[in-house]
Protein backbone atom coordinates (compact mmCIF):
# COMPACT_ATOMS: atom_id res chain seq x y z
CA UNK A 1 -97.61 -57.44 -26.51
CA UNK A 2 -101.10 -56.02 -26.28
CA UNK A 3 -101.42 -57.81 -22.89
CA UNK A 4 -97.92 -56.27 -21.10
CA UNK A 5 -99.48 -52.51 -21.63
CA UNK A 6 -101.10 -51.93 -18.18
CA UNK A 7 -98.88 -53.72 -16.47
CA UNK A 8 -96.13 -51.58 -17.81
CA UNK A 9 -98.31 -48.17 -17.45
CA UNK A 10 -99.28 -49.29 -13.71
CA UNK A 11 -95.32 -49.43 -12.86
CA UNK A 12 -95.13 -45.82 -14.24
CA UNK A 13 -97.66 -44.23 -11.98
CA UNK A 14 -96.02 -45.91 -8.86
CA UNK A 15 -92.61 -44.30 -9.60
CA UNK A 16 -94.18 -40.90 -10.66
CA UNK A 17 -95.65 -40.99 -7.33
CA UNK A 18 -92.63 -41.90 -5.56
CA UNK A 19 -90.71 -38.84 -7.21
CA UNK A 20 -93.13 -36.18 -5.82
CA UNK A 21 -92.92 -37.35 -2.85
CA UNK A 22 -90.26 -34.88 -1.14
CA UNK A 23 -90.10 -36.38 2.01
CA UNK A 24 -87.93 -39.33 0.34
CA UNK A 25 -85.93 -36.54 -0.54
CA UNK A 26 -82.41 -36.10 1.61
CA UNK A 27 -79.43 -33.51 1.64
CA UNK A 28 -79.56 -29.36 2.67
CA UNK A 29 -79.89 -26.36 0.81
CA UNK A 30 -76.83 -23.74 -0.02
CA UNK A 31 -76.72 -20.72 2.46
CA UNK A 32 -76.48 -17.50 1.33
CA UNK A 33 -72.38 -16.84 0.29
CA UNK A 34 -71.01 -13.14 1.75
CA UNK A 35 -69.87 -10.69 -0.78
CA UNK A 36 -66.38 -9.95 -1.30
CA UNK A 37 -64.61 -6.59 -1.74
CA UNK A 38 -61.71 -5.44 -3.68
CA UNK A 39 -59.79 -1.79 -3.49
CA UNK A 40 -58.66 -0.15 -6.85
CA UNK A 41 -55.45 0.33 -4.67
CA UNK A 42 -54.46 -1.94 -1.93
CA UNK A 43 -51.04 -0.91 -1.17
CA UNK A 44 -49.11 2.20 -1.67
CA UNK A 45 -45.56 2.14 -2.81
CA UNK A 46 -43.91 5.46 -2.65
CA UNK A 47 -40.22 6.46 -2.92
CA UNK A 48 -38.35 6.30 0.54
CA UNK A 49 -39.45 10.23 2.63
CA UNK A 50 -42.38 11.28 0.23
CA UNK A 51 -46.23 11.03 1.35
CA UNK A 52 -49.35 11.86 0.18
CA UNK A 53 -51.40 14.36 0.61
CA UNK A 54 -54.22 13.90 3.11
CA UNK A 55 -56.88 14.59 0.21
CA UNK A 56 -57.28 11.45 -1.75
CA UNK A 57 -59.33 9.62 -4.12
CA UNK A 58 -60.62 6.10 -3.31
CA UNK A 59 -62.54 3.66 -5.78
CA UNK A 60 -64.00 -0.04 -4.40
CA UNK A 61 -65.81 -2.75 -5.83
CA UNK A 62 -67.79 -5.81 -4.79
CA UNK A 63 -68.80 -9.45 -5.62
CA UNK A 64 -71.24 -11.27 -4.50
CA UNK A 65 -71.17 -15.37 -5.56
CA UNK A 66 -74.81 -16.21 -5.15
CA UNK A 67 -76.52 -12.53 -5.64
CA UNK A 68 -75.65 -9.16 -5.55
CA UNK A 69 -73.81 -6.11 -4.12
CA UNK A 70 -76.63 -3.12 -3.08
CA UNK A 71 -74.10 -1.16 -0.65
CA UNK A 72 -70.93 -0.34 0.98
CA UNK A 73 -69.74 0.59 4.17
CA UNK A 74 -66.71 2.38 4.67
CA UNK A 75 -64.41 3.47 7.86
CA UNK A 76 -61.19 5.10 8.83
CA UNK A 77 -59.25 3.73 11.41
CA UNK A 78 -56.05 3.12 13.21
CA UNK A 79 -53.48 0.73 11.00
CA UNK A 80 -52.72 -1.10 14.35
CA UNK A 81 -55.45 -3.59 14.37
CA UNK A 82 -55.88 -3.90 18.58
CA UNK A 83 -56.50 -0.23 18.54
CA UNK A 84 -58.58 -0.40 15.18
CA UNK A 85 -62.67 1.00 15.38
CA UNK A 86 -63.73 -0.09 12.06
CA UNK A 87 -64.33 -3.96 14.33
CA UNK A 88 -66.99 -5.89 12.46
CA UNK A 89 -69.40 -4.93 15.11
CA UNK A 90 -68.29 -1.13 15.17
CA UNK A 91 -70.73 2.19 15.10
CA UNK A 92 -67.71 3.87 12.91
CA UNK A 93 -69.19 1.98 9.70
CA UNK A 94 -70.36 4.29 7.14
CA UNK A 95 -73.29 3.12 5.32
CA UNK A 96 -73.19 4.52 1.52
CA UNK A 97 -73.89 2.99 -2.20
CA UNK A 98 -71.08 5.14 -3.86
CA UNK A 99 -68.39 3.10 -4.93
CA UNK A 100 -65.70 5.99 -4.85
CA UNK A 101 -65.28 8.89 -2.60
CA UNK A 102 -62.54 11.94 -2.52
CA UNK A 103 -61.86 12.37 1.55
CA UNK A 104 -59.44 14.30 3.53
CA UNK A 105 -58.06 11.50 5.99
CA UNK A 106 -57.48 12.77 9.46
CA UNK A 107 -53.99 13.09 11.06
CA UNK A 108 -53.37 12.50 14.42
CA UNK A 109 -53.72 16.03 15.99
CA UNK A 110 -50.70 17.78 16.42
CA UNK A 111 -49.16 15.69 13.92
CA UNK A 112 -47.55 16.12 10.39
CA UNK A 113 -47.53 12.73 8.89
CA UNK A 114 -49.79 9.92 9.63
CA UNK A 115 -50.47 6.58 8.48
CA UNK A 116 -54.00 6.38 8.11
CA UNK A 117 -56.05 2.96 7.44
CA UNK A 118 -59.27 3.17 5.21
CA UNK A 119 -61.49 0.18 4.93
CA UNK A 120 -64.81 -0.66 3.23
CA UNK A 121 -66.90 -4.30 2.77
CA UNK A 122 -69.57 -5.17 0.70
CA UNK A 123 -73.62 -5.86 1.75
CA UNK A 124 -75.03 -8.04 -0.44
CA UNK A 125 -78.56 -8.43 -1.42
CA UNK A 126 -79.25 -10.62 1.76
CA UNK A 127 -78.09 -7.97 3.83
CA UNK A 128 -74.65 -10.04 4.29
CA UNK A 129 -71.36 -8.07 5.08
CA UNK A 130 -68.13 -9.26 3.69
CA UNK A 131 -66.54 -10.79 7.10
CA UNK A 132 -62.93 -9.61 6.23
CA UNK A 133 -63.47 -6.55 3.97
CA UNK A 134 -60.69 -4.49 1.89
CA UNK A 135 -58.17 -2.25 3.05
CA UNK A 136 -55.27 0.21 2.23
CA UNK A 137 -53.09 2.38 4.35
CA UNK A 138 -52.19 6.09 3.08
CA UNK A 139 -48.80 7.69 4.75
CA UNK A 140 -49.92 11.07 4.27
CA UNK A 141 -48.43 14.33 4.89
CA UNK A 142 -50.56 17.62 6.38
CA UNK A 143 -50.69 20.66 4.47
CA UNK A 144 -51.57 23.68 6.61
CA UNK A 145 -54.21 26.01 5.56
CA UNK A 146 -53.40 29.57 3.99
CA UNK A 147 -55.97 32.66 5.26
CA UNK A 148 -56.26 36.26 3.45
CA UNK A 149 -57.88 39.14 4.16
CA UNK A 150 -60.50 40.10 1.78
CA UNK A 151 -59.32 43.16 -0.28
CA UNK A 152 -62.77 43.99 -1.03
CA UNK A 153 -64.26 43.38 2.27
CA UNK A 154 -61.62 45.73 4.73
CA UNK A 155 -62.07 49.21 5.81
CA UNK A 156 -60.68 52.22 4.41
CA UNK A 157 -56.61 53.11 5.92
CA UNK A 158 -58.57 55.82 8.47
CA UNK A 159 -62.06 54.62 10.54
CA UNK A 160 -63.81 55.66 13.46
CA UNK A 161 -65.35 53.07 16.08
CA UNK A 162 -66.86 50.63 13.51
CA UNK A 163 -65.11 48.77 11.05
CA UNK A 164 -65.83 45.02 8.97
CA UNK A 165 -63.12 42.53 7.74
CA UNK A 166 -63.79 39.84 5.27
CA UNK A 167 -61.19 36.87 4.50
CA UNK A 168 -60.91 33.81 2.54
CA UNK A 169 -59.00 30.22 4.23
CA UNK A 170 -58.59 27.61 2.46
CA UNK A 171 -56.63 24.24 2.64
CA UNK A 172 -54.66 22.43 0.27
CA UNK A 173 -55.97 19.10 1.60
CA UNK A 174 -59.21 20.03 1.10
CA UNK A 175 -61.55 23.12 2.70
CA UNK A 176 -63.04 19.77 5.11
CA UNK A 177 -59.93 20.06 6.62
CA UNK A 178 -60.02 22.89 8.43
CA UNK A 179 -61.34 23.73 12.21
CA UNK A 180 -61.60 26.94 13.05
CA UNK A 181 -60.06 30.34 12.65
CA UNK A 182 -58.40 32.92 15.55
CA UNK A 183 -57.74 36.36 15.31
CA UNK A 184 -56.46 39.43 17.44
CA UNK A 185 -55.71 43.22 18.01
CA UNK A 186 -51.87 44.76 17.63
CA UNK A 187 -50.17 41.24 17.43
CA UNK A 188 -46.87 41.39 19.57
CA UNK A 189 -44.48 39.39 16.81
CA UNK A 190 -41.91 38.32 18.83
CA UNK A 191 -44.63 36.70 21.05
CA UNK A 192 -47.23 35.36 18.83
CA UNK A 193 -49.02 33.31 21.59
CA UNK A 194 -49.02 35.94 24.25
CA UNK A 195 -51.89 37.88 22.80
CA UNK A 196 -55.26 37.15 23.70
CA UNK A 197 -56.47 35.16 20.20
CA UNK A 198 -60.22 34.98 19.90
CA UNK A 199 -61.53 31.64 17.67
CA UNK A 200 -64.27 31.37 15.94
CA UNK A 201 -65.92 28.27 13.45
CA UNK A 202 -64.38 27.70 10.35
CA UNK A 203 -67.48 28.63 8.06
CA UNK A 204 -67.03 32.49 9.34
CA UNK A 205 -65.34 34.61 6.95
CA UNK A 206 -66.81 37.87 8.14
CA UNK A 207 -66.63 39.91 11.48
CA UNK A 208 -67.69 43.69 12.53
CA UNK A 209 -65.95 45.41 15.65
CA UNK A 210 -68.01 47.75 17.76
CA UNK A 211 -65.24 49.88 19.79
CA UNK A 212 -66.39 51.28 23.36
CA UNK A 213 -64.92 54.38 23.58
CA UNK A 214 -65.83 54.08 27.70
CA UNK A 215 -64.12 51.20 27.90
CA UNK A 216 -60.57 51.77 28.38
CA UNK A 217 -57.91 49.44 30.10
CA UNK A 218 -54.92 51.96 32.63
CA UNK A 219 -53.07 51.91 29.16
CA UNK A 220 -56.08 53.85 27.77
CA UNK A 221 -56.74 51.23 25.05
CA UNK A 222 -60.33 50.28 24.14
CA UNK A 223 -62.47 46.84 23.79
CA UNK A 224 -64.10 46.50 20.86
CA UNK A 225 -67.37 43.72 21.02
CA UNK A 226 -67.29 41.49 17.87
CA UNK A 227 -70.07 40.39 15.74
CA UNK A 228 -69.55 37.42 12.93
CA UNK A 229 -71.67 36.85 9.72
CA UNK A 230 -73.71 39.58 7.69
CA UNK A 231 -76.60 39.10 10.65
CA UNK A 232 -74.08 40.24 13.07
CA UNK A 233 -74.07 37.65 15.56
CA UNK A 234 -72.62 38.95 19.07
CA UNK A 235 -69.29 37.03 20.30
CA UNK A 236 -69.39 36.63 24.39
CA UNK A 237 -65.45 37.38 24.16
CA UNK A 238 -64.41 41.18 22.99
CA UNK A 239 -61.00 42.40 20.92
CA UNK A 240 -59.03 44.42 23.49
CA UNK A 241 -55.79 46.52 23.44
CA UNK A 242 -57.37 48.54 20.47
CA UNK A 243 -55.15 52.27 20.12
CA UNK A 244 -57.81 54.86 19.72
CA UNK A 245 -56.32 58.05 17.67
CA UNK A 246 -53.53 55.20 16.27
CA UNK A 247 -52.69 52.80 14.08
CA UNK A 248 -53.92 49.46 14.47
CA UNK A 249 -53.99 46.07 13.29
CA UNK A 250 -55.87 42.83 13.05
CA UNK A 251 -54.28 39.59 12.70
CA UNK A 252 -55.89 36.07 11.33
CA UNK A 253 -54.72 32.49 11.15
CA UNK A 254 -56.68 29.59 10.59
CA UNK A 255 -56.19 25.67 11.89
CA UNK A 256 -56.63 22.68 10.05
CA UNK A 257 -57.77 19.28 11.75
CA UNK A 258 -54.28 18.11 12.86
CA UNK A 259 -53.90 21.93 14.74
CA UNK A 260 -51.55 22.99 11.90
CA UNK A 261 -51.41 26.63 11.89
CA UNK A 262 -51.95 28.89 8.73
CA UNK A 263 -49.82 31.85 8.20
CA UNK A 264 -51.29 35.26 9.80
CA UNK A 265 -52.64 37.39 7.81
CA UNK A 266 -52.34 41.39 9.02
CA UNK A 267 -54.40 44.34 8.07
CA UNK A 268 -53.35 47.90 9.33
CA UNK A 269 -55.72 51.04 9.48
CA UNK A 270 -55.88 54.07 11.53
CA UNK A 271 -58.63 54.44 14.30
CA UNK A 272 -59.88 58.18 14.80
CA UNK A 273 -61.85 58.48 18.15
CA UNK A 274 -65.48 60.02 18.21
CA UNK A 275 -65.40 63.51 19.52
CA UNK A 276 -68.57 64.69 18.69
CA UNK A 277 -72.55 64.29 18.03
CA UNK A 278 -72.41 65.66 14.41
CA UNK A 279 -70.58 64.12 11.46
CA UNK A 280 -69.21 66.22 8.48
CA UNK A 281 -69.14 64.09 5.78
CA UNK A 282 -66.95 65.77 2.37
CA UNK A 283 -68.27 64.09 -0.85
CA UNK A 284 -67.08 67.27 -3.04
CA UNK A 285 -64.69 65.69 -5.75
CA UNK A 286 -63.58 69.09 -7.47
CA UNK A 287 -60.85 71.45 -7.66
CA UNK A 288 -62.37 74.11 -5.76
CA UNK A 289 -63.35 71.13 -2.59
CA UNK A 290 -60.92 73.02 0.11
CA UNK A 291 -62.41 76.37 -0.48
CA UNK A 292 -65.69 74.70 0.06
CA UNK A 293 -64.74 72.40 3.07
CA UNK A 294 -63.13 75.48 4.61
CA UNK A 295 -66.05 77.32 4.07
CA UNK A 296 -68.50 75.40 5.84
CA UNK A 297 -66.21 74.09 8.67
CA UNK A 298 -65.99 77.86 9.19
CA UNK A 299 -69.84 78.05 9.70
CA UNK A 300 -70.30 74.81 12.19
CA UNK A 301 -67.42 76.94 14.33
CA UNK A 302 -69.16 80.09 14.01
CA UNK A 303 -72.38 78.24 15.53
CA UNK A 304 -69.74 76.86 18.02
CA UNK A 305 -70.51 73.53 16.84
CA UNK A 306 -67.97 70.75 17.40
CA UNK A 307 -67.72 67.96 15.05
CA UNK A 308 -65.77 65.02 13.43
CA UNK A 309 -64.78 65.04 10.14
CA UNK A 310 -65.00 62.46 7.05
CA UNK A 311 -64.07 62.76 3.42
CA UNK A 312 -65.88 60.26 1.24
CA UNK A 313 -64.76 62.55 -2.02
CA UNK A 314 -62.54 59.79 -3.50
CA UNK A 315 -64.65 56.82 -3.77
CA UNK A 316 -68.53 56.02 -4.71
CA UNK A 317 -69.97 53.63 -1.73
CA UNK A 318 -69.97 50.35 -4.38
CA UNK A 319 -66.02 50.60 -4.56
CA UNK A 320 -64.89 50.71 -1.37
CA UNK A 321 -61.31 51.91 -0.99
CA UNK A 322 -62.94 54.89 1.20
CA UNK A 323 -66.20 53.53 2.97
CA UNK A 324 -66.88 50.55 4.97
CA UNK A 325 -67.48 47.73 2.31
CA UNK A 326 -69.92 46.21 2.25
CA UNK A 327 -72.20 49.45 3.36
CA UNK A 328 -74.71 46.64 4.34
CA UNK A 329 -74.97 46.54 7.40
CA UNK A 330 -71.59 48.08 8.16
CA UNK A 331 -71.92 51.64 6.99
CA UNK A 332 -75.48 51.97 8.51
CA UNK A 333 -73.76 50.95 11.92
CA UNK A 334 -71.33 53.75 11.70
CA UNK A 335 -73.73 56.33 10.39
CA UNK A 336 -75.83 55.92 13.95
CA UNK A 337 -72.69 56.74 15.83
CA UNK A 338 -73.83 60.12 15.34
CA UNK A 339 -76.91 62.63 16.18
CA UNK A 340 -76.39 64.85 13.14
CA UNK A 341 -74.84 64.99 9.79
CA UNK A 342 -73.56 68.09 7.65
CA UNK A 343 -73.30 66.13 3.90
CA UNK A 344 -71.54 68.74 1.32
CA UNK A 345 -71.30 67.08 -2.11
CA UNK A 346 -69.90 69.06 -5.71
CA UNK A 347 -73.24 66.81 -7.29
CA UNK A 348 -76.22 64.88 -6.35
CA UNK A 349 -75.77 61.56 -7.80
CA UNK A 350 -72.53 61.17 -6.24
CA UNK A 351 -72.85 58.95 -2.72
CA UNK A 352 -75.90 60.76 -2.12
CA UNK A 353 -77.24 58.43 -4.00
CA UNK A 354 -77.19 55.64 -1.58
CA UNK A 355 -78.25 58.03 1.41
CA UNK A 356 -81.79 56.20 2.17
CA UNK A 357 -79.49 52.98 2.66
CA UNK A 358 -76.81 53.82 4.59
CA UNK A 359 -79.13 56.25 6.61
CA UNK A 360 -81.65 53.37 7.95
CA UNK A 361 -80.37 53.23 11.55
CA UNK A 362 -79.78 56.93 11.79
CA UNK A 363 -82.92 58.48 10.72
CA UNK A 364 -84.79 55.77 12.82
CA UNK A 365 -82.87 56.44 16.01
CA UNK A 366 -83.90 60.03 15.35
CA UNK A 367 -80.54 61.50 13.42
CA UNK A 368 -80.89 64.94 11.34
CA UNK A 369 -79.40 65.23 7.77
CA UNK A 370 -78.10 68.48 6.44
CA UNK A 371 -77.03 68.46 2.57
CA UNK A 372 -75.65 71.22 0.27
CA UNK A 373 -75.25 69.95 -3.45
CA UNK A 374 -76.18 72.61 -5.87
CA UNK A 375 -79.20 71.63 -7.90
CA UNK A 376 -78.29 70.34 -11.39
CA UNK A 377 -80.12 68.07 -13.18
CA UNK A 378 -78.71 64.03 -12.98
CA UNK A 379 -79.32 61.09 -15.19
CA UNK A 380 -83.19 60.34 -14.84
CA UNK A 381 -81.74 56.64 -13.24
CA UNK A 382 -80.57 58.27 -10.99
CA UNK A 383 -83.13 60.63 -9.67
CA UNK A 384 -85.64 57.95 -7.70
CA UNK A 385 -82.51 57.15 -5.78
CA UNK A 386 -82.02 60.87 -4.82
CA UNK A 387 -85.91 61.76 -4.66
CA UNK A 388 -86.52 59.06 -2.51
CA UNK A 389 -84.06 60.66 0.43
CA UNK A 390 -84.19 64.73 -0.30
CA UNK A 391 -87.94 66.20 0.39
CA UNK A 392 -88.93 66.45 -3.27
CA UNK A 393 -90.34 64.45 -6.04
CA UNK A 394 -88.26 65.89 -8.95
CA UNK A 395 -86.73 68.51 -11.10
CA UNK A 396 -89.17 71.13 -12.87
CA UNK A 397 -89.46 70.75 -16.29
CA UNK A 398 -87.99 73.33 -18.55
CA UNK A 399 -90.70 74.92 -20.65
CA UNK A 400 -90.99 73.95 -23.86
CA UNK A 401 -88.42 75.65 -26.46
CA UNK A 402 -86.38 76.79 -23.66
CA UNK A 403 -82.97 75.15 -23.01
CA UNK A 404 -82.05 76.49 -19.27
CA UNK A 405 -82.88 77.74 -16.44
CA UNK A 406 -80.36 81.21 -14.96
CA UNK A 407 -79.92 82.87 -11.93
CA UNK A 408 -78.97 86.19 -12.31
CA UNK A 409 -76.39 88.02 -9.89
CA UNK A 410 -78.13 89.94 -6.92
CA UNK A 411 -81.17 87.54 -7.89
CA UNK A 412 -83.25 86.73 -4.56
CA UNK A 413 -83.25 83.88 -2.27
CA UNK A 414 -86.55 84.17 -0.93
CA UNK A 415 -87.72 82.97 2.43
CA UNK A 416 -91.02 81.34 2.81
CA UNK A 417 -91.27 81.15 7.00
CA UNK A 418 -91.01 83.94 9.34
CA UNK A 419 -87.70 82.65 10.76
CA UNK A 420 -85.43 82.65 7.56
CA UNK A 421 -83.93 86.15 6.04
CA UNK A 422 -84.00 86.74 2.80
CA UNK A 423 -80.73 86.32 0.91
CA UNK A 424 -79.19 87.71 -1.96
CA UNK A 425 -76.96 85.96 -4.85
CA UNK A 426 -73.45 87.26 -5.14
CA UNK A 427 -73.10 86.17 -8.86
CA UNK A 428 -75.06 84.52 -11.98
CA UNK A 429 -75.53 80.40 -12.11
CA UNK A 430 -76.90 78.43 -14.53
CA UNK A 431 -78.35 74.74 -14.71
CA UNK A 432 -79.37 74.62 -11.18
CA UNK A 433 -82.63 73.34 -11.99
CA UNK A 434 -85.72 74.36 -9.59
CA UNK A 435 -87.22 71.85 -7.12
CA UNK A 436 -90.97 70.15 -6.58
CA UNK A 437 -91.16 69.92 -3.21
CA UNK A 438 -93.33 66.96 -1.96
CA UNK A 439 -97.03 67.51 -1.08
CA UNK A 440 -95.86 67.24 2.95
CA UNK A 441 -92.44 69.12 2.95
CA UNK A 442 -91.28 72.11 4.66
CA UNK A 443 -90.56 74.60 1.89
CA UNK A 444 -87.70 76.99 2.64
CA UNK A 445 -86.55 79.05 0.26
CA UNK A 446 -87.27 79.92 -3.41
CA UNK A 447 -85.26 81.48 -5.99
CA UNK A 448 -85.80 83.67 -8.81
CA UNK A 449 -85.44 82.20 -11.83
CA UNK A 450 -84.91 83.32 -15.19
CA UNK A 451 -85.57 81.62 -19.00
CA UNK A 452 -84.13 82.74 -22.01
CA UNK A 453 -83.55 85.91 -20.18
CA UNK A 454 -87.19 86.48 -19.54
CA UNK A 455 -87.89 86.61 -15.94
CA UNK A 456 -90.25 83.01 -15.43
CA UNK A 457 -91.36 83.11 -11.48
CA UNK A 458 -89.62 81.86 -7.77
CA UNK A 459 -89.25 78.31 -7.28
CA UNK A 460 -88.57 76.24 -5.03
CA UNK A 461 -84.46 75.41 -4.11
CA UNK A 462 -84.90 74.80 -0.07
CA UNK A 463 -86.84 72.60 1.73
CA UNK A 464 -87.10 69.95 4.93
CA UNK A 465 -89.14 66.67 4.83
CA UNK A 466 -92.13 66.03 7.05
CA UNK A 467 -90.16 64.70 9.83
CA UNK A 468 -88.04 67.45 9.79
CA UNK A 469 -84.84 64.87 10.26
CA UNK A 470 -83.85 65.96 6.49
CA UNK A 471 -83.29 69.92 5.49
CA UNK A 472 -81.39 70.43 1.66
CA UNK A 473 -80.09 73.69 0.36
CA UNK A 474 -79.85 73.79 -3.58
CA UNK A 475 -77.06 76.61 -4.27
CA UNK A 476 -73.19 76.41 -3.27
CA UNK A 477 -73.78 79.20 -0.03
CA UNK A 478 -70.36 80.53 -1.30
CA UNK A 479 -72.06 82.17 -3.94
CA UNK A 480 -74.45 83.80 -1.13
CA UNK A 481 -73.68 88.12 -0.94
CA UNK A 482 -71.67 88.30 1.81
CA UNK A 483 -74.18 91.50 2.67
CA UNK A 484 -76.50 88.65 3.22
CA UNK A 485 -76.66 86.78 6.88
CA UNK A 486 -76.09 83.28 5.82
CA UNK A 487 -75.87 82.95 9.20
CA UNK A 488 -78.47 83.90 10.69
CA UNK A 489 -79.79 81.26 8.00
CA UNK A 490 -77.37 78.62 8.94
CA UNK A 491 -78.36 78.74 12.77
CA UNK A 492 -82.05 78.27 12.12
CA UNK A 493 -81.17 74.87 9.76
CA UNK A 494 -79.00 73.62 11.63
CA UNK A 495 -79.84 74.26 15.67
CA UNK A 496 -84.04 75.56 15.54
CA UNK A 497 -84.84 73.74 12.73
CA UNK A 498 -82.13 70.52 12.81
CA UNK A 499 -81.68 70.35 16.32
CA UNK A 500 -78.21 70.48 16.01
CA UNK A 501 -76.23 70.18 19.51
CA UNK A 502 -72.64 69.70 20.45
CA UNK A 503 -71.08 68.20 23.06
């Protein structure tokens, strides 16, 4: 037994050596299996004459033998297979490691039902496509898109030669499945197609028109140029057959993908045309406002000063129903329209308020501002608004224990420059509040002011800013003596000192 051991240990090493030896070894190794692919749906079964919708949900799935799925690529085609892109060897693949997506499917353009292939396949880990793929064909139906017009982005029922739209379009199949939007001037209804539709991308939902009064067709109706978006990009092609001193209207309709047409939307508003350089603007909200309008109109035609007329008195700039919404950028367009503005107002914080905004372009393409608004005192929020726009910094304090400020009848209006008169109050007021005029004004006028019945000193109620482009007034002129020359007063604001001009 003993003497069999190395034999039998020498017999061991030779066949261990013969196993490791791997070029005795015969036979190949597996290749790499493609994944497969498998829809959540793979046919649709619908009652005979109904469709889907052309938005749908999709869900996939792969399986890969010998690894593992990393991605997906999916592709919309034809359902006829000669005329098919999604080929194996097709750029229409789209590469993505979702394994659901919601898409609208496209319709044949012009189209309102389609059958509409959608395909995906598997990559595996190897970077191995499944040869043969999934796919499932969707007999859809088009939707067409509905369009509105913004009510909180149109212009008030009665506008000069600026004037901004907003709308909202949407689509049922999805807001991907719309192409662009069209609209026009004064739609002929009975011929639709005959007016001159301008179209514009689907992502604008916001246009200004610019009317050119100069520009007038044999019919004498005006072309208005068009700018889209809040940074009021110019359009090459203009709105024509616009009615100046008429109603108007502009007409939407948006387009979907398969040239389905939306409804059209109308909006109606009257167009006043620009007669003159200087705009009077009516913010006076009370009972007494015609008395006051009349009075002042009076004076611009006693100065034989021609002018157009605007009354803002039933709406504050953030609503809207009155002015141009939004007031940025629109109502800062239609402000420079005009050389010179006469503002009348029953109180300060009213739309003065928002003068420094809407006044940008005017004041820097060298407009004048005339206000009247008698002098009472306004919620301190309010007053860096107004102080930032009139020449003053503020109110002057009442002194202390003393609850008012008066002005007595056939109290003065003091001039402080050579070229006013002096004037002379008719009657008594009380809480108009003196002024602080800023360090570089133009003071005007002062007043005579009385506390606790105790005459105090004059202050300050008139004066113009630096740049002379802004002059204010701080007492209703109807309560002026009519022994006094208001004016003589009136003509040195508004022509010497203003620069007031007509026509």
């Amino acid at each position: 037994m003993t003497n069999r051991l190395p034999l039998l240990l020498l017999l061991f090493l030779v066949l261990f050596t013969y196993s490791c030896d791997t070029s005795n070894i015969s036979g190949n190794f597996s290749e790499n299996q493609p994944p497969r692919t498998f829809l959540s749906v793979d046919h649709i079964d619908l009652p005979e004459g109904e469709r889907l919708a052309s938005r749908v949900e999709i869900t996939w799935w792969g399986d890969d033998p010998d690894g593992y799925v990393v991605a997906y690529e999916i592709c919309i085609g034809d359902n006829e297979e000669e005329a098919d892109p999604c080929y194996a060897e097709s750029e229409e693949w789209e590469h993505t490691e979702q394994t659901d997506t919601t898409i609208v499917l496209p319709l044949t353009p012009g189209e309102e039902t389609d059958d509409v292939r959608f395909s995906v396949r598997s990559i595996d880990n190897e970077g191995a496509r499944d040869p043969e793929g999934a796919s499932v064909v969707f007999p859809i139906k088009n939707t067409p898109p509905r369009i509105t017009f913004d009510p909180t982005l149109t212009p008030p029922d009665t506008t000069y030669s600026i004037m901004s739209f907003g709308w909202n379009a949407t689509d049922p199949d999805g807001d991907a499945d719309l192409n662009y939007i069209e609209f026009t001037m004064n739609l002929d209804p009975d011929d639709p197609e005959a007016s001159d539709w301008v179209r514009v991308d689907r992502d604008i939902n916001f246009l200004t028109l610019r009317i050119d009064q100069e520009e007038q067709d044999e019919n004498g109706n005006a072309t208005a140029r068009v700018y889209t978006g809040r940074a009021l990009n110019l359009l090459d092609e203009p709105l024509v057959g616009i009615t100046l001193n008429g109603d108007n209207s502009l007409h939407i309709r948006a387009f979907d993908q398969s040239l389905a047409a939306s409804n059209i939307a109308e909006f109606e508003w009257h167009i006043k045309e620009q007669t003159s350089r200087i705009l009077f603007i009516n913010d006076d909200n009370t009972a007494g406002a015609d008395g006051n309008i009349a009075f002042h109109t009076a004076i611009l035609d006693d100065l034989n000063l021609s002018y157009d007329f605007w009354d803002i008195s039933q709406a504050l700039i953030p609503s809207g129903n009155v002015l141009p919404t939004p007031f940025d950028p629109t109502l800062r367009m239609v402000m420079a329209q005009w050389d010179h503005i006469y503002f009348i107002s029953s109180q300060l914080d009213r739309n003065l308020l928002y003068a420094i905004d809407y006044t940008t372009d005017f004041i820097a393409e060298g407009g004048t501002f005339f206000v009247n608004i008698p002098s009472r005192s306004i919620p301190s929020q309010n007053q860096s608004a107004v102080f930032n726009f009139l020449p003053f910094s503020g109110f002057q304090e009442l002194p202390e224990g003393v609850s008012r400020f008066t002005l007595f009848p056939n109290s003065e209006v003091t001039p402080l420059i050579d070229s006013l008169p002096e004037l002379t109050l008719a009657s008594g007021a009380q809480n108009i509040f003196p002024l602080i005029p800023e360090g570089d004004a133009n003071p005007l006028y002062d007043a005579d002011f009385f506390t606790t019945g105790e005459h105090d000193y004059s202050r300050n109620i008139s004066a113009s800013n630096r740049e002379r482009s802004v002059l204010y007034f701080g007492l209703d002129l109807r309560n002026i003596s009519e022994e006094s020359p208001v004016m003589e007063t009136m003509e040195y604001f508004l022509i010497e000192h203003l620069g007031f001009e007509t026509n």
